[in-house]
PDB file of N, CA and C in Angstrom:
ATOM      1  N   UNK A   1      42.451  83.044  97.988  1.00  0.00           N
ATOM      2  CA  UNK A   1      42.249  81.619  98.008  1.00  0.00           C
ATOM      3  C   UNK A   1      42.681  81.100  99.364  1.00  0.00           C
ATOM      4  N   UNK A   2      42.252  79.739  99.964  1.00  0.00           N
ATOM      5  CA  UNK A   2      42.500  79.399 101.359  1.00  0.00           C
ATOM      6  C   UNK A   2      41.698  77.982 100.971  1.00  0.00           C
ATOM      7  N   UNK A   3      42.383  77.090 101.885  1.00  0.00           N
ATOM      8  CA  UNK A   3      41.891  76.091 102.043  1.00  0.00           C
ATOM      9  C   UNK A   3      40.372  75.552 102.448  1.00  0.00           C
ATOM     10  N   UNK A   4      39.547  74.665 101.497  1.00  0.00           N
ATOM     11  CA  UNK A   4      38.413  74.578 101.764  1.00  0.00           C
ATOM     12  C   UNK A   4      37.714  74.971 103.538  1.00  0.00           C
ATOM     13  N   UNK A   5      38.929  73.633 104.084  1.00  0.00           N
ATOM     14  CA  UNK A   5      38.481  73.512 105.950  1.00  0.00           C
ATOM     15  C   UNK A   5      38.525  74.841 106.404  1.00  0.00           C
ATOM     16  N   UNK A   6      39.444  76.274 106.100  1.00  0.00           N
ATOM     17  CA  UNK A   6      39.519  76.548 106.409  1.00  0.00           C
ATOM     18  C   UNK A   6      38.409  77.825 106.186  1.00  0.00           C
ATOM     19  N   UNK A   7      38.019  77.428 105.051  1.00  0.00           N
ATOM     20  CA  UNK A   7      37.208  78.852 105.016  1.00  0.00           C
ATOM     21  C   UNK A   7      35.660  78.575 105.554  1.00  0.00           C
ATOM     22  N   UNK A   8      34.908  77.135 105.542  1.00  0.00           N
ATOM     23  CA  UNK A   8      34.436  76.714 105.895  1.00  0.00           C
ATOM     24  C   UNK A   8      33.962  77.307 107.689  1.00  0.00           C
ATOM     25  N   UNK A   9      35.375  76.974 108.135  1.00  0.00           N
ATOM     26  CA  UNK A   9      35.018  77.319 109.873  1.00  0.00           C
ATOM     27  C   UNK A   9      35.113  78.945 109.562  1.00  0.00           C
ATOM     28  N   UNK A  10      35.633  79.483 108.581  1.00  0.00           N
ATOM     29  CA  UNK A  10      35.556  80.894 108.559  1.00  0.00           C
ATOM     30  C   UNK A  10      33.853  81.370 108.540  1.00  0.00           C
ATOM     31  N   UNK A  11      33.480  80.527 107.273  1.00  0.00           N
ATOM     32  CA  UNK A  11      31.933  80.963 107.513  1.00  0.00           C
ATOM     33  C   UNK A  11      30.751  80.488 108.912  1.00  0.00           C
ATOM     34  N   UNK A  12      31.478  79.172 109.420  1.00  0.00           N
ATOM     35  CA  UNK A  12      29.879  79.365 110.783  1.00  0.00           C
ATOM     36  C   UNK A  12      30.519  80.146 111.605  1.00  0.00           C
ATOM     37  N   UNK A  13      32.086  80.707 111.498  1.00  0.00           N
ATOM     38  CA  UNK A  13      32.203  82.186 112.560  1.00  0.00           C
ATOM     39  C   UNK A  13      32.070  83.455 112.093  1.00  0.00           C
ATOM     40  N   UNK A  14      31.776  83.300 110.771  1.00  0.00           N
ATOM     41  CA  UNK A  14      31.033  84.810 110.135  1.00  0.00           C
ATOM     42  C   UNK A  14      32.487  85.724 109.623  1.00  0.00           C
ATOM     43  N   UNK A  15      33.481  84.969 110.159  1.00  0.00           N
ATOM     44  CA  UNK A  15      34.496  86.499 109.338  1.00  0.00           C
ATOM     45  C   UNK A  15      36.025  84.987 108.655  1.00  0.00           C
ATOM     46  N   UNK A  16      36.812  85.485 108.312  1.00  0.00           N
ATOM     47  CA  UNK A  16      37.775  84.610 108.121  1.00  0.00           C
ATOM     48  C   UNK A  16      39.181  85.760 108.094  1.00  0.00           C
ATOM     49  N   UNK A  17      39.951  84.743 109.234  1.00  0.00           N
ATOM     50  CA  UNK A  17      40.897  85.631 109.885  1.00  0.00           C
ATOM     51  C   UNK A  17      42.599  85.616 109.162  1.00  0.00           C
ATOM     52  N   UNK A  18      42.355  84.605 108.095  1.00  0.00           N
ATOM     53  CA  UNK A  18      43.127  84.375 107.398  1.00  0.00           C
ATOM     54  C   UNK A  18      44.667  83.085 107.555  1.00  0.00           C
ATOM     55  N   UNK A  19      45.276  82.755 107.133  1.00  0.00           N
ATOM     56  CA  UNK A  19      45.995  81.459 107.138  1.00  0.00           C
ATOM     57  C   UNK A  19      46.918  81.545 107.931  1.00  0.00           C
ATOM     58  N   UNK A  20      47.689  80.583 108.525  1.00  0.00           N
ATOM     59  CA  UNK A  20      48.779  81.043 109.394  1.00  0.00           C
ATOM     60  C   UNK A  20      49.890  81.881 109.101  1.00  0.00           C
ATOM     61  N   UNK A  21      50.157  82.160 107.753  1.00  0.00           N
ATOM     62  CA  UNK A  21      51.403  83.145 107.144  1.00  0.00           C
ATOM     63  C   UNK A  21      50.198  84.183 107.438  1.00  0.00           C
ATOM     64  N   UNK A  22      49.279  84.953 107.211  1.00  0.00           N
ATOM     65  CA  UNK A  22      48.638  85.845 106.891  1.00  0.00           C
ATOM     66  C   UNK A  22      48.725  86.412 108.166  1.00  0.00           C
ATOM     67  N   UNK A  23      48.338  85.656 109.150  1.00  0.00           N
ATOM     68  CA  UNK A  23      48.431  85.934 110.736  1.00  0.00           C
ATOM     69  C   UNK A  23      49.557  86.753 111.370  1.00  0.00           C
ATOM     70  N   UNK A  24      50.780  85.615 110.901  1.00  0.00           N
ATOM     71  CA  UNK A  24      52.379  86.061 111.023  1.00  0.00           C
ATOM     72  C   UNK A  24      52.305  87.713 110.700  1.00  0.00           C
ATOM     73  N   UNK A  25      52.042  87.309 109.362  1.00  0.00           N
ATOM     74  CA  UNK A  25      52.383  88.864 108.785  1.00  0.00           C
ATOM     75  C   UNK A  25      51.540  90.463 109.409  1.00  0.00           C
ATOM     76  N   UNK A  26      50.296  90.002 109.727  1.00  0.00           N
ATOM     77  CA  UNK A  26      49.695  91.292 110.119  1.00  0.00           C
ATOM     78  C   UNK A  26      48.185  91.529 109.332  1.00  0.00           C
ATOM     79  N   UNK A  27      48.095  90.837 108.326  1.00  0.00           N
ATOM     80  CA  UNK A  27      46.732  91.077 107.429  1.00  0.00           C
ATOM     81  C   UNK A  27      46.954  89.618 106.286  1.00  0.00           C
ATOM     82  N   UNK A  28      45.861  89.739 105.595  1.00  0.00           N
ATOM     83  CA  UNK A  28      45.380  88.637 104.961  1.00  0.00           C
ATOM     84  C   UNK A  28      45.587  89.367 103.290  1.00  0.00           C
ATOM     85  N   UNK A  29      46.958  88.116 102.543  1.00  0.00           N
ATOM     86  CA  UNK A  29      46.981  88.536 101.607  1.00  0.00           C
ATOM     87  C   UNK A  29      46.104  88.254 100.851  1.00  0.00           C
ATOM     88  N   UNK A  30      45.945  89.374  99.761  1.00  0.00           N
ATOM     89  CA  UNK A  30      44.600  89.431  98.228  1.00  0.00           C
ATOM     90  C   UNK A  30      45.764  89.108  96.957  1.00  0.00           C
ATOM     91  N   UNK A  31      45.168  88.657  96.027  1.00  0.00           N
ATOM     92  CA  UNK A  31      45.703  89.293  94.601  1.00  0.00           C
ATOM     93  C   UNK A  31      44.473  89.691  94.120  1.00  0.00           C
ATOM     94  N   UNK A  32      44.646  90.386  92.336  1.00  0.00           N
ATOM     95  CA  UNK A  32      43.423  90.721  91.911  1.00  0.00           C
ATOM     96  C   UNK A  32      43.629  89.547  91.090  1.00  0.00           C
ATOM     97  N   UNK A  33      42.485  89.855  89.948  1.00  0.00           N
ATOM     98  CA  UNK A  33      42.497  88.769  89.109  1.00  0.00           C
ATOM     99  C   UNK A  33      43.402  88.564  87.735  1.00  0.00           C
ATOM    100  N   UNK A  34      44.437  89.613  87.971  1.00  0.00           N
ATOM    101  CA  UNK A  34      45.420  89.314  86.767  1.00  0.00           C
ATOM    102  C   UNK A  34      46.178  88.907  87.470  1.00  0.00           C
ATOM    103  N   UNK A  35      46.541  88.939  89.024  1.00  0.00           N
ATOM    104  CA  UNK A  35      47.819  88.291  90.085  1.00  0.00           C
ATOM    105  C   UNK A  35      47.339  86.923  90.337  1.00  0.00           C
ATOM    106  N   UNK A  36      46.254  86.344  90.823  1.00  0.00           N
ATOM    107  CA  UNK A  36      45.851  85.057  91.342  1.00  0.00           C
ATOM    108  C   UNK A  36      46.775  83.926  90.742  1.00  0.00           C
ATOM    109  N   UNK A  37      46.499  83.638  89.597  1.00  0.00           N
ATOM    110  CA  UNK A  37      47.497  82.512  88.894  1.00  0.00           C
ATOM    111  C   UNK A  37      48.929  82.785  89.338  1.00  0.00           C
ATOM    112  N   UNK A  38      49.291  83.543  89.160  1.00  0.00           N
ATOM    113  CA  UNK A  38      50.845  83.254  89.274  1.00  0.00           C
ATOM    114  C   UNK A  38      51.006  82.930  90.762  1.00  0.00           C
ATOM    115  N   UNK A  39      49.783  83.765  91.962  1.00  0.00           N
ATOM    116  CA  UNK A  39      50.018  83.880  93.093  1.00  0.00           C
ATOM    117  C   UNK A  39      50.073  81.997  93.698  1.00  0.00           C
ATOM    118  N   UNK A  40      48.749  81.731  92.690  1.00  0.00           N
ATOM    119  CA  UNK A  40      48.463  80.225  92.811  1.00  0.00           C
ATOM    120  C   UNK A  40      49.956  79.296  92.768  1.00  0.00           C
ATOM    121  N   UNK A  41      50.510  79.486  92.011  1.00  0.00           N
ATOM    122  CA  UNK A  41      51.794  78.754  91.359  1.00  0.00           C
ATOM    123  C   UNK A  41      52.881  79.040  92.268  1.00  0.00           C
ATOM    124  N   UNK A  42      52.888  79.870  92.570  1.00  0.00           N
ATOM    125  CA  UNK A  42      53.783  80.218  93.577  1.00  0.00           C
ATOM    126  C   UNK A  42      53.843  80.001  95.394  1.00  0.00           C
ATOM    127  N   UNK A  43      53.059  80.227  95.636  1.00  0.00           N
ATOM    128  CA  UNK A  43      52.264  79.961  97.453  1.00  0.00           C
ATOM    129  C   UNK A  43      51.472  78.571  97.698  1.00  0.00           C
ATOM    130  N   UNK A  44      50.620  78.231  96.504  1.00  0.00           N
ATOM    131  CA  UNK A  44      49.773  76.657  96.816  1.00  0.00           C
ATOM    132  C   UNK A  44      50.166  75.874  95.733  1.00  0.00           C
ATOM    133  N   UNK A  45      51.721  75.770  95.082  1.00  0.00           N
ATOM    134  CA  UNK A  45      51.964  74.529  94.130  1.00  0.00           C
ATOM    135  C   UNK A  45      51.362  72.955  94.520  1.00  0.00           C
ATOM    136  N   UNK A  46      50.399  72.679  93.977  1.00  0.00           N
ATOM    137  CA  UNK A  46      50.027  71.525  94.354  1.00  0.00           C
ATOM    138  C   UNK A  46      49.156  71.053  94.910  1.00  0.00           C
ATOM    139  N   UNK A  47      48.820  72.220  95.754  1.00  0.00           N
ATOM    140  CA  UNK A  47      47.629  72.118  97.083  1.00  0.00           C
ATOM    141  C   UNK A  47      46.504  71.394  96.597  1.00  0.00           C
ATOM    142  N   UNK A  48      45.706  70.715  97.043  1.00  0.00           N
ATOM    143  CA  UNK A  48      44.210  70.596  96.229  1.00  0.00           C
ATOM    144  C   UNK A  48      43.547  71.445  97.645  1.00  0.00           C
ATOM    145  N   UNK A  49      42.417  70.880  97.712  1.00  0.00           N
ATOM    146  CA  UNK A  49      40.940  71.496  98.466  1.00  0.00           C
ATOM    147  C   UNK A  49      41.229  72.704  98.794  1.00  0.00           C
ATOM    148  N   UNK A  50      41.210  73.834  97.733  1.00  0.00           N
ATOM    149  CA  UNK A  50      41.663  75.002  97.712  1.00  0.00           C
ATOM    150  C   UNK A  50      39.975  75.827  97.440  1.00  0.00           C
ATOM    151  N   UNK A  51      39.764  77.154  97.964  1.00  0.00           N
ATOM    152  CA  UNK A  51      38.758  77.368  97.533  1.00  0.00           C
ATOM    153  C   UNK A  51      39.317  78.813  96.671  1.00  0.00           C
ATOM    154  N   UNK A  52      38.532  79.424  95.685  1.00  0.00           N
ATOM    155  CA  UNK A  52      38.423  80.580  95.291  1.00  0.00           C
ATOM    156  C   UNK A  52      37.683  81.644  95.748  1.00  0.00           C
ATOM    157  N   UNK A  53      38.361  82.616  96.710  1.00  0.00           N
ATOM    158  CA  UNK A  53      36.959  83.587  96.924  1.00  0.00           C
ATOM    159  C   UNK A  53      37.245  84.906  96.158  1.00  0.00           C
ATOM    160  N   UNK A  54      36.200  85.787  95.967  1.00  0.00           N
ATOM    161  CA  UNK A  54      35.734  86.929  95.337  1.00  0.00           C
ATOM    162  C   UNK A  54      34.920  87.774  96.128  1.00  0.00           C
ATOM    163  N   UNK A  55      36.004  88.920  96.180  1.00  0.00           N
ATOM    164  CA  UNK A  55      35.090  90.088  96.902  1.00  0.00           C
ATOM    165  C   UNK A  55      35.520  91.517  96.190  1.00  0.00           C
ATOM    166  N   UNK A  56      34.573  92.393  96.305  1.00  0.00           N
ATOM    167  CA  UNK A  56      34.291  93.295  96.074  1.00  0.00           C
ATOM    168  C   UNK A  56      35.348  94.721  96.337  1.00  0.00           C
ATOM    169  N   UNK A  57      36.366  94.782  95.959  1.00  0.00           N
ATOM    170  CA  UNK A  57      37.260  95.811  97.025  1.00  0.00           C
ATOM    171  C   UNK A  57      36.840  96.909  97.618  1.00  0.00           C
ATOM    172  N   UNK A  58      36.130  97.767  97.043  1.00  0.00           N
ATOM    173  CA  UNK A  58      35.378  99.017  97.322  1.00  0.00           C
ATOM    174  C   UNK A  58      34.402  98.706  98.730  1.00  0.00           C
ATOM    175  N   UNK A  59      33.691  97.189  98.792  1.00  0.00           N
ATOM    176  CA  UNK A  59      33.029  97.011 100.137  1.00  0.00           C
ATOM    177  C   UNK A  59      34.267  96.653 101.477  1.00  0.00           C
ATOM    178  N   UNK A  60      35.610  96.540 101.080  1.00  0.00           N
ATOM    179  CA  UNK A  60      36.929  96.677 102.083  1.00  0.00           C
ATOM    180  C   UNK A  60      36.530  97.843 102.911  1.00  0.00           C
ATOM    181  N   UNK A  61      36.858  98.860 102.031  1.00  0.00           N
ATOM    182  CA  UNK A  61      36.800 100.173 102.597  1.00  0.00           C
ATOM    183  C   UNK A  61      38.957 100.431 102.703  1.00  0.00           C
ATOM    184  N   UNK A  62      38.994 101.016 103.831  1.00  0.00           N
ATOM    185  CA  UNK A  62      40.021 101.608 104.069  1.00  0.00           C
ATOM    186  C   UNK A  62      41.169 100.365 104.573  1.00  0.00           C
ATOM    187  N   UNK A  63      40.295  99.328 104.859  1.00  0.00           N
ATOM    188  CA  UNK A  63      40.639  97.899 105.434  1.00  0.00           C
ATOM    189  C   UNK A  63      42.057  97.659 104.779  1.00  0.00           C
ATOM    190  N   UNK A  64      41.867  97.773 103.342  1.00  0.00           N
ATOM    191  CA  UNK A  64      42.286  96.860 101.690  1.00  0.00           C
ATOM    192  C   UNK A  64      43.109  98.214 101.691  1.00  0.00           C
ATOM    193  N   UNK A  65      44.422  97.822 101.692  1.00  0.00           N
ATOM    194  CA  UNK A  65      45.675  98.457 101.374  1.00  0.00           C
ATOM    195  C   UNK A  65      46.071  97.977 100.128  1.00  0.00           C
ATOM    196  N   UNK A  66      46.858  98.739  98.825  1.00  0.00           N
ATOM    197  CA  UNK A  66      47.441  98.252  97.896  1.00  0.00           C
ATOM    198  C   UNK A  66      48.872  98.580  98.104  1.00  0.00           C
ATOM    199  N   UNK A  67      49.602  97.447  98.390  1.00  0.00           N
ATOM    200  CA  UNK A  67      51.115  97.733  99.025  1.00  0.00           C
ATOM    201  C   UNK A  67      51.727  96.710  98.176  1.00  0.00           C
ATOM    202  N   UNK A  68      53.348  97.872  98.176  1.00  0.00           N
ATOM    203  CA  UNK A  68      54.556  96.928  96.986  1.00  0.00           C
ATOM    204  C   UNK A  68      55.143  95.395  97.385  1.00  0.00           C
ATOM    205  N   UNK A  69      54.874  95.088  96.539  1.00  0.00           N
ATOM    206  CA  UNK A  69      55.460  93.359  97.251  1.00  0.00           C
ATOM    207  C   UNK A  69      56.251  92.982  95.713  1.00  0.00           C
ATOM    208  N   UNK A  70      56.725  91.402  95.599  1.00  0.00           N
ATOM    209  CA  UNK A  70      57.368  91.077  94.335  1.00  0.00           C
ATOM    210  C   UNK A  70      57.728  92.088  93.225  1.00  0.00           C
ATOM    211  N   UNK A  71      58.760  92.138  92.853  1.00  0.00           N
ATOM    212  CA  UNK A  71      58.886  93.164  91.613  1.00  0.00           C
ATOM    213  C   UNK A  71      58.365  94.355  91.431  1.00  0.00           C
ATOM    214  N   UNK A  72      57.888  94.781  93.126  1.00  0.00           N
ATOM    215  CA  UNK A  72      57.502  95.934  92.622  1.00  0.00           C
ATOM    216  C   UNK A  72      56.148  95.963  92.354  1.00  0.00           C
ATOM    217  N   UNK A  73      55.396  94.967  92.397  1.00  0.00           N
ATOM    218  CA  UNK A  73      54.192  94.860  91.882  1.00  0.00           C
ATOM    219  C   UNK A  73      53.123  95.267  93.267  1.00  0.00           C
ATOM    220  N   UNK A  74      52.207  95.857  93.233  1.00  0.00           N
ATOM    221  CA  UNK A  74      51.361  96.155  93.998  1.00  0.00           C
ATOM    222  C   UNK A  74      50.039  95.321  94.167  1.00  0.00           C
ATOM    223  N   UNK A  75      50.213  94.395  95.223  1.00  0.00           N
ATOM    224  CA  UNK A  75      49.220  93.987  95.696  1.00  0.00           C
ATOM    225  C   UNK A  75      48.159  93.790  97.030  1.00  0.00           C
ATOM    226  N   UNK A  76      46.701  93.490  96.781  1.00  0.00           N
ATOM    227  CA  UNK A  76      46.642  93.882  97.963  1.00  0.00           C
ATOM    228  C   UNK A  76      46.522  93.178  99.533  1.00  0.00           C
ATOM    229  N   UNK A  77      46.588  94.159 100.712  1.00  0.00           N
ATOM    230  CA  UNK A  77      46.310  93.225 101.670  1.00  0.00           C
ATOM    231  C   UNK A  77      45.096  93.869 102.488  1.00  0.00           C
ATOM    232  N   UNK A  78      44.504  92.972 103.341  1.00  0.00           N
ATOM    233  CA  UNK A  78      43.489  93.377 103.813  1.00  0.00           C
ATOM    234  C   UNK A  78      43.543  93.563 105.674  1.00  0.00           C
ATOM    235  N   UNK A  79      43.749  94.537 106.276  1.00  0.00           N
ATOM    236  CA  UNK A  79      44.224  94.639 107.695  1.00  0.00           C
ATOM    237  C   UNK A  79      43.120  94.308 108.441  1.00  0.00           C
ATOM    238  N   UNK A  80      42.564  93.455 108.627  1.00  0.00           N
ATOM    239  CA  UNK A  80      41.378  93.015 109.533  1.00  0.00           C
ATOM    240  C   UNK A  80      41.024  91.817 109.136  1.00  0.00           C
ATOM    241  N   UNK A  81      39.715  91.034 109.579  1.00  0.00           N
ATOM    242  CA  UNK A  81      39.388  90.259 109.268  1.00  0.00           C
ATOM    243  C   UNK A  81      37.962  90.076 108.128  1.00  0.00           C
ATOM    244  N   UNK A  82      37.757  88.921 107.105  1.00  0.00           N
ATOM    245  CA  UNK A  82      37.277  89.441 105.915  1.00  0.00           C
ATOM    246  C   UNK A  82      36.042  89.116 106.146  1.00  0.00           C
ATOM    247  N   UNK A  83      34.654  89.867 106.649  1.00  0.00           N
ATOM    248  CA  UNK A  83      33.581  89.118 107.056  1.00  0.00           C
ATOM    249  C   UNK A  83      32.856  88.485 105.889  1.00  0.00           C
ATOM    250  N   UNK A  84      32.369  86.872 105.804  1.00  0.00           N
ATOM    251  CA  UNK A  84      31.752  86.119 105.013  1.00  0.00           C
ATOM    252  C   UNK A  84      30.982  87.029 104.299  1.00  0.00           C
ATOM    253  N   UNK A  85      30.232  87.782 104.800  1.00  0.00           N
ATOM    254  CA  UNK A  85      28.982  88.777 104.192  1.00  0.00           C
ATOM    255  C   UNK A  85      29.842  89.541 103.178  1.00  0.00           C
ATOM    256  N   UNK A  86      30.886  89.650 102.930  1.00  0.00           N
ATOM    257  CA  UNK A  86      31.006  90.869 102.374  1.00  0.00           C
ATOM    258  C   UNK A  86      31.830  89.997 100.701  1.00  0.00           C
ATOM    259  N   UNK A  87      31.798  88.457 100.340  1.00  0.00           N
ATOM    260  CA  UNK A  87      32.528  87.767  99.922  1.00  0.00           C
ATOM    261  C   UNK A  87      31.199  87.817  98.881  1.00  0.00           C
ATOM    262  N   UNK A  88      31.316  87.824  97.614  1.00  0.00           N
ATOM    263  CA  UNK A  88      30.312  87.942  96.255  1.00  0.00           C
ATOM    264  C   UNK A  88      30.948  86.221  95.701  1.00  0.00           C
ATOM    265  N   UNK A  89      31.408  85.650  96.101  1.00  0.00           N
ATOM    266  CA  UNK A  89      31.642  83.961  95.470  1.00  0.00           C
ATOM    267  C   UNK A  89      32.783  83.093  96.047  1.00  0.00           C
ATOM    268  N   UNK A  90      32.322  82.390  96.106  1.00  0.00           N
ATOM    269  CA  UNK A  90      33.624  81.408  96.667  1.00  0.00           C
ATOM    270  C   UNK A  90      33.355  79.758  95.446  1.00  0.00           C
ATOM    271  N   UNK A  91      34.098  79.845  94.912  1.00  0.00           N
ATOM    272  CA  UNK A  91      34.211  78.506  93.620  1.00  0.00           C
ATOM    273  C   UNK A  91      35.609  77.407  94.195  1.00  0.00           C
ATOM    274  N   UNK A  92      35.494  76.481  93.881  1.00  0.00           N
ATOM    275  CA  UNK A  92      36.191  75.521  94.369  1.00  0.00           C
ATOM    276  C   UNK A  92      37.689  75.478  93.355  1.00  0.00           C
ATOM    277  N   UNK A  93      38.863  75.530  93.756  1.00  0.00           N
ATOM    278  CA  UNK A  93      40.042  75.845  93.055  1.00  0.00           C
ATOM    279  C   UNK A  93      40.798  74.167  92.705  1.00  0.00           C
ATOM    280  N   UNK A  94      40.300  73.418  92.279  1.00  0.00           N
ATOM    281  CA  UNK A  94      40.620  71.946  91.939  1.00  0.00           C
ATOM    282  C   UNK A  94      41.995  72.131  91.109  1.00  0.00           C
ATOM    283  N   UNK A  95      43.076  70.805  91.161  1.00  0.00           N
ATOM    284  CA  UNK A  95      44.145  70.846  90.295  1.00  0.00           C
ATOM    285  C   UNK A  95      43.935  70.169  89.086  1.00  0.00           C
ATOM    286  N   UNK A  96      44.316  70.487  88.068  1.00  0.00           N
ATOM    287  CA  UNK A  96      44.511  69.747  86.831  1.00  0.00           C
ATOM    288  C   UNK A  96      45.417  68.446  86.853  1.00  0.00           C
ATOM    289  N   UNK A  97      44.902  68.067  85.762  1.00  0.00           N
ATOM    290  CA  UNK A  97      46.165  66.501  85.403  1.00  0.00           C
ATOM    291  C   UNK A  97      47.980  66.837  85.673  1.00  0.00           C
ATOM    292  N   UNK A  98      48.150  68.252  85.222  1.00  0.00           N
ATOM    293  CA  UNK A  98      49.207  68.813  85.163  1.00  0.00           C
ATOM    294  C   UNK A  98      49.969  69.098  86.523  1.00  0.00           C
ATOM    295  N   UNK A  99      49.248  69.434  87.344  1.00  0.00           N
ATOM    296  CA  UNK A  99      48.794  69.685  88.558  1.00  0.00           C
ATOM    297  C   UNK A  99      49.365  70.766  89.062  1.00  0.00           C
ATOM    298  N   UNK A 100      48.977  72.140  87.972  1.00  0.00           N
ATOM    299  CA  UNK A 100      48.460  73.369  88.477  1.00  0.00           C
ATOM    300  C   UNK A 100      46.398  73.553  88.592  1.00  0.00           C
ATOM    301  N   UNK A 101      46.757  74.806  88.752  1.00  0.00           N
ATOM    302  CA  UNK A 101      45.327  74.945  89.481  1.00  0.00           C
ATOM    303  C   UNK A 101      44.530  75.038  88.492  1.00  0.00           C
ATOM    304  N   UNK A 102      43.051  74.447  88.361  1.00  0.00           N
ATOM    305  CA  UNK A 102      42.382  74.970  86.993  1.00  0.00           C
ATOM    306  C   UNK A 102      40.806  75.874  87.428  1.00  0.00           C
ATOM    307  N   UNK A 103      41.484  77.202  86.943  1.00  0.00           N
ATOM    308  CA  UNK A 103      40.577  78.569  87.052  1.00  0.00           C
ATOM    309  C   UNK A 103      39.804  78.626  86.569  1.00  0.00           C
ATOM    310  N   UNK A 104      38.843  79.151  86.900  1.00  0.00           N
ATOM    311  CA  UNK A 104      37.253  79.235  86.725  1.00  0.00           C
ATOM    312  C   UNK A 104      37.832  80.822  85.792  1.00  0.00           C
ATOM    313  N   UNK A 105      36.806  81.214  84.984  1.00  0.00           N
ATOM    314  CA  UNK A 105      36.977  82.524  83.936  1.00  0.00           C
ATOM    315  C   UNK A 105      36.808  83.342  85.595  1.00  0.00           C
ATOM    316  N   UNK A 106      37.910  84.425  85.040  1.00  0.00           N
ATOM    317  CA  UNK A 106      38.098  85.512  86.137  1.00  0.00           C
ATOM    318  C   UNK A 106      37.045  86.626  85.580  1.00  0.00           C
TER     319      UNK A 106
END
């Protein structure tokens, strides 16, 4: 997930290089789709103009590392940049009344 603006200029430059923590760190963090929510709740409490993207891991290649982070839990990151082409959906991540995030069926 990443901010609408941001993924936006990601697509008329064809790749998206990921957020300024992602940068810091060295690669662009992933969750899968049993991590996203909590990841949501935790990193963008609140955020709105959030987008959802969906990609394919197997089209990563060797890129998409699955490395230990929180509890031990393995998630992944992606060491390069994520080219638009290779992204199967991007859905808009809007907040609820509650104002967590409300997910589209994973």
């Amino acid at each position: 997930m990443c901010r609408r603006a941001e993924w936006e200029a990601a697509e008329a430059a064809g790749a998206y290089h990921g957020s300024s923590q992602d940068i810091a760190d060295g690669f662009i963090h992933f969750s899968d789709s049993e991590q996203i929510v909590a990841s949501a709740a935790k990193h963008r409490a609140g955020q709105d103009g959030l987008v959802l993207i969906a990609v394919d891991p197997d089209v990563l290649g060797d890129a998409l590392k699955w490395e230990q982070s929180r509890g031990g839990a393995l998630f992944p990151h992606l060491y390069g940049a994520l080219k638009t082409g290779d992204v199967t959906s991007v859905r808009d991540l809007p907040l609820g009344p509650d104002g967590l995030h409300q997910f589209p069926p994973l």
